[in-house]
Structures are given as C-alpha cells and as structure tokens.
Protein backbone atom coordinates (compact mmCIF):
# COMPACT_ATOMS: atom_id res chain seq x y z
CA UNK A 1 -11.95 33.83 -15.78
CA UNK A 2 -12.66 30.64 -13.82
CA UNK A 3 -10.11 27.87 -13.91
CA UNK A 4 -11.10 24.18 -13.35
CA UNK A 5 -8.90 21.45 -12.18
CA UNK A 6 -8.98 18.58 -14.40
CA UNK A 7 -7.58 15.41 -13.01
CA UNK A 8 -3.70 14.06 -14.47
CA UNK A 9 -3.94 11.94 -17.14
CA UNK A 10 -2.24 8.49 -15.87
CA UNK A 11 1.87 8.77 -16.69
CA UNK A 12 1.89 4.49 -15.36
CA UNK A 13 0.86 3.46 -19.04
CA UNK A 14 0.64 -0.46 -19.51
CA UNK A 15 2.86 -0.76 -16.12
CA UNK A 16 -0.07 -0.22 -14.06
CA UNK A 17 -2.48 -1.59 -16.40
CA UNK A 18 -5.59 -2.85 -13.99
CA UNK A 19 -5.27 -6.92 -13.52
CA UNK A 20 -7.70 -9.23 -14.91
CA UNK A 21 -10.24 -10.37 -12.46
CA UNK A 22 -8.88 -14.15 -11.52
CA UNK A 23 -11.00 -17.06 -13.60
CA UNK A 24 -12.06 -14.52 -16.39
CA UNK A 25 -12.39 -16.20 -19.98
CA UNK A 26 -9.33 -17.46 -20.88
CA UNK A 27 -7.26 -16.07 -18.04
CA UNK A 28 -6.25 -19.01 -15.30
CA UNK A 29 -5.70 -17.58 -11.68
CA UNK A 30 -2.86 -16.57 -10.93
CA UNK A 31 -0.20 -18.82 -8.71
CA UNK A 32 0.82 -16.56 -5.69
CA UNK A 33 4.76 -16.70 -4.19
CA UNK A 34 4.30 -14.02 -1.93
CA UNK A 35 0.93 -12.65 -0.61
CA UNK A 36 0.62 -9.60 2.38
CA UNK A 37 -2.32 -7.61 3.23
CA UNK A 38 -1.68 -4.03 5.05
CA UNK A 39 -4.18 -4.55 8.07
CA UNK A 40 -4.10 -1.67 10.65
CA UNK A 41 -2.57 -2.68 13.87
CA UNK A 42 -4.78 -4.20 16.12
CA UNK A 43 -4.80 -1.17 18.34
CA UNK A 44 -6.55 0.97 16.13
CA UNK A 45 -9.63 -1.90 16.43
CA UNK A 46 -9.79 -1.02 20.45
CA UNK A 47 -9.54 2.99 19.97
CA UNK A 48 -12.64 2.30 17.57
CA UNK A 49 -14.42 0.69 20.03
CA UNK A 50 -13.47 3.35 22.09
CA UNK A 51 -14.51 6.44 20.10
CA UNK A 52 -17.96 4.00 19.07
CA UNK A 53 -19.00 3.70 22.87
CA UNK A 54 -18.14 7.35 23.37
CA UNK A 55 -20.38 8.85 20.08
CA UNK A 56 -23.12 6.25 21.03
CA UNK A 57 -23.48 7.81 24.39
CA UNK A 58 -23.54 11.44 23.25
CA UNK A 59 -26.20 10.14 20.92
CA UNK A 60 -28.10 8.31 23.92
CA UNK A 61 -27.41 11.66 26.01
CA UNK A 62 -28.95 13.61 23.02
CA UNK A 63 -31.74 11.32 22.95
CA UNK A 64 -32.26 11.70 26.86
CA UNK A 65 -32.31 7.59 26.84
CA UNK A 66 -34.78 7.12 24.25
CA UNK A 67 -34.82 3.34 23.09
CA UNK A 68 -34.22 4.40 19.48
CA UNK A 69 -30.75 5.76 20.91
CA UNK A 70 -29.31 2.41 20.55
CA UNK A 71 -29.13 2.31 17.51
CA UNK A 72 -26.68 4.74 17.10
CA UNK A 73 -24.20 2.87 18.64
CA UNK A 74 -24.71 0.37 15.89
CA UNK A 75 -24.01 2.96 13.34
CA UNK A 76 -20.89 4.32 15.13
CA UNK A 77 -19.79 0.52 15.26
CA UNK A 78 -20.37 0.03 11.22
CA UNK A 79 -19.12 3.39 9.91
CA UNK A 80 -15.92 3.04 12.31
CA UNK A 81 -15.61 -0.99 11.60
CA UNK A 82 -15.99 -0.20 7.62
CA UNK A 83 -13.94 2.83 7.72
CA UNK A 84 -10.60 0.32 9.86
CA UNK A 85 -11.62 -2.72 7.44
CA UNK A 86 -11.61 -0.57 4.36
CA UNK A 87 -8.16 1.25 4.94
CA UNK A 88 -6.48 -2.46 5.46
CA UNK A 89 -7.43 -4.13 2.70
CA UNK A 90 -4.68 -3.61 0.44
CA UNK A 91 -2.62 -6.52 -0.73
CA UNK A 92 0.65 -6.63 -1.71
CA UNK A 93 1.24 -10.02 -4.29
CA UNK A 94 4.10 -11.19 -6.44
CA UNK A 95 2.84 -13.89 -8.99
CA UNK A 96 4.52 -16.74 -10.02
CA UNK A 97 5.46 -14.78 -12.89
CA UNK A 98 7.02 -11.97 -10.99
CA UNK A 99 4.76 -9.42 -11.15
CA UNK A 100 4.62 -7.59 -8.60
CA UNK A 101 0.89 -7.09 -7.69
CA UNK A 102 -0.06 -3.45 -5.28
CA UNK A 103 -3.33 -3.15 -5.17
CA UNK A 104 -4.99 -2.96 -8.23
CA UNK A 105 -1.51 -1.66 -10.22
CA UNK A 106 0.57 -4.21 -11.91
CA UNK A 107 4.58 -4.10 -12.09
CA UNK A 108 6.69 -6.61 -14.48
CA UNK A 109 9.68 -8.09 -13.17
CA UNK A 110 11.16 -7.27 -16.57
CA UNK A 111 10.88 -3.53 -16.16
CA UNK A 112 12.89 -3.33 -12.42
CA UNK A 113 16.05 -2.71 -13.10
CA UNK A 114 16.99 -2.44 -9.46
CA UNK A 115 15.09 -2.83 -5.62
CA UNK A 116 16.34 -1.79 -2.13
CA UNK A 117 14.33 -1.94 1.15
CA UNK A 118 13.57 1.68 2.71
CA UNK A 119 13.90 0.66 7.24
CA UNK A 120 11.79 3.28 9.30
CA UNK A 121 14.83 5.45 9.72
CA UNK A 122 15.29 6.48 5.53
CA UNK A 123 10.84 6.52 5.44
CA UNK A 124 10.57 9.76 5.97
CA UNK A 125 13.40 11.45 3.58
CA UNK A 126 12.02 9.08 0.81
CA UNK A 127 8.22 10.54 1.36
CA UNK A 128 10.02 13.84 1.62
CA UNK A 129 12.32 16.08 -0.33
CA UNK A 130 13.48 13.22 -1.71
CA UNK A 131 10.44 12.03 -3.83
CA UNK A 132 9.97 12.31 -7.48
CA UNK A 133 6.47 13.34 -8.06
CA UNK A 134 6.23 10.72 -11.03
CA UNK A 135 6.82 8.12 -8.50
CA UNK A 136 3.89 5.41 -8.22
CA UNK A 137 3.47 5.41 -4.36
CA UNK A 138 1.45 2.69 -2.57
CA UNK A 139 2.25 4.31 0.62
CA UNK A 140 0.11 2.76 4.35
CA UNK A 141 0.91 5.20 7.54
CA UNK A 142 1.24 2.23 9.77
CA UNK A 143 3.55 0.07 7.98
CA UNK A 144 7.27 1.16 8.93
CA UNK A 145 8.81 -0.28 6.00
CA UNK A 146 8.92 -0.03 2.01
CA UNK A 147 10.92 -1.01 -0.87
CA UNK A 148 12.23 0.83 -3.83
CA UNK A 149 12.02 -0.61 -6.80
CA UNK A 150 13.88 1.37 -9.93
CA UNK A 151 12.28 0.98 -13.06
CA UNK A 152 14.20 0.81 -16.52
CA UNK A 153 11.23 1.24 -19.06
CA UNK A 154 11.54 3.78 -22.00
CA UNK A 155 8.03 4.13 -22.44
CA UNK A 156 6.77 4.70 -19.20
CA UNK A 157 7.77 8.00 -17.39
CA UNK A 158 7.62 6.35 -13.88
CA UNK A 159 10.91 7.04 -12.54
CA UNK A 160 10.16 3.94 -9.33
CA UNK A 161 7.10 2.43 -7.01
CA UNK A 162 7.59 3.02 -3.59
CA UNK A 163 5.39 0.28 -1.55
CA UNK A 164 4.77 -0.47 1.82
CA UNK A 165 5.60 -3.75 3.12
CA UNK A 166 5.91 -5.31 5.91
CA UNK A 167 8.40 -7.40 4.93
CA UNK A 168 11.03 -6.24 1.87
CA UNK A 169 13.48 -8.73 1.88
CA UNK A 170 10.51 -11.31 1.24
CA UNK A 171 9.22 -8.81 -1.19
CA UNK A 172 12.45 -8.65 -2.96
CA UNK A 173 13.37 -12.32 -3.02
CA UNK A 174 9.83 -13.25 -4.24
CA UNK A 175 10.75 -10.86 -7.31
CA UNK A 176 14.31 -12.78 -7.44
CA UNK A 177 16.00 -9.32 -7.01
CA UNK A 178 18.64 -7.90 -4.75
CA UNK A 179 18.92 -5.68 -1.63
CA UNK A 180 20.91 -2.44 -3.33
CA UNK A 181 21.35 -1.33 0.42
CA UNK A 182 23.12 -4.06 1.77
CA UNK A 183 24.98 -4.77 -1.20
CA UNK A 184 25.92 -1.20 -0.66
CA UNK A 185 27.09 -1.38 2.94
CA UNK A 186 29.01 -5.27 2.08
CA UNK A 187 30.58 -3.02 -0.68
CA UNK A 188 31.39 -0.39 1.78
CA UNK A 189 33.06 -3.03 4.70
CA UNK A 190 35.19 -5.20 1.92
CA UNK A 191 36.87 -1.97 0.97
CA UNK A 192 38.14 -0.72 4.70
C-alpha cells in the first residue's frame, strides 16, 4: 500500500488572506508607517564572491583555460547573486491601517490581542520546544530578533505569528501595541 503526502490545507483562513496587488481596480495603495526588508548581512555578499571566484576557477581548471571558461564565472556570479538577493527580499510592513504586512500574509490589528519582542537570548526556546506547530512563522536565520504577536480570533486556529524583525519595538509601536516583556519586568521591579 503506497501512501502519498498531500500538502496541509492552510489553518491561517482570511488572516493570511494574500494582499491585493497596490493600484488594482478600486483598491488605492496602501500608506506605509513602518516598512523593513530582511537583507542578508553584507558579509554573506563577500563570501559569495568568494565561493564565485573559487567555482569559476575549478571550472577554468576543468576547462584547461579554454576562453569559454569564463563564462562560468558569470554563472557562479548570477546563481550565487540571485540565490543572496532572493533570500532578502522579504518585507516586513504595517499599513496605515495596522495591518501588519509579512511577506505576502496579512495580520489585522483587530485580531492581536497581545505582542512582546523575542531578544536573541529567548530566539532559540521560541523556535524550539516551545513552538506551537499552528504558529504562522516568518522566521530569517540572520535576523536576531522577533516579535510575538498573540492572536484572539475564534475562527482562525492560529494560536500567534512569530516574525523576524530587526527592530520590534518599532514593529510594535507602528501596530499601537505594547511590549508584554517589559511591562512584565516594570511589573516585576514595582512589586520588590
């Protein structure tokens, strides 16, 4: 008996309904208050160049110095510079609205019910153990930081979005919405 993996059936519902492309028939574009795209440090640019030079001279090694050899430096060069380009184009928007914008998933400020900012140190444990495979994750390697947000919507199943940022506390104020951790720690120091 053979068993064949069918794909999940989406559990975001209208939460992560795709956007409407900006300027489409009665749709105006939307007013930005926060905008961030999720480049890949600059580093990663100069190890490309790196491995690029170092599979274009196998290639010219292979090709004992033939002329034609050159070009596949250029092909290293595109593959590697689409490949870096491609993996840091994700933005991260909040509309004038309050929506929160990842990607190509939408999230209504009506629907949080609560946001905290994840630092480097917590990352890990909230990727971990600790994650709720119903989650929406929007998750980049290279960005250190993320922020919770909790979502209070009966019909959607999506328990909270975990998203990279760069910058939560801009996140967060963009979406008019409250640090739980620090309110949690201020809590915490008003009581000793």
């Amino acid at each position: 008996m053979k068993f064949r993996w069918t794909p999940p059936q989406t559990t975001l519902g209208r939460v992560s309904s795709p956007q409407t492309p900006s300027g489409a028939a009665g749709n105006p574009a939307p007013s930005y208050v926060y905008s961030e795209r999720l480049y890949v440090p600059a580093w990663w640019w100069l190890a490309g160049a790196v491995v690029t030079g170092v599979l274009g001279y196998e290639v010219s090694l292979a090709a004992h110095g033939a002329l034609w050899s050159i070009a596949g430096y250029v092909v290293f060069a595109v593959v590697i510079g689409w490949l870096l380009w491609s993996m840091g184009r994700i933005r991260i928007r909040v509309t004038s609205d309050g929506e929160l914008i990842a990607d190509k998933a939408t999230l209504p400020r009506s629907v949080i019910d609560r946001a905290a900012s994840v630092p480097p140190t917590a990352k890990s444990a909230a990727l971990g153990r600790q994650l709720d495979p119903a989650a929406y994750l929007m998750h980049r390697a290279w960005v250190k930081q993320m922020v919770l947000l909790v979502l209070d919507d009966p019909d959607d199943p999506t328990p909270y979005w975990l998203v990279s940022t760069r910058h939560p506390e801009q996140v967060l104020a963009a979406l008019d919405l409250t640090d739980a951790r620090h309110q949690a720690v201020s809590k915490k120091s008003e009581s000793d």
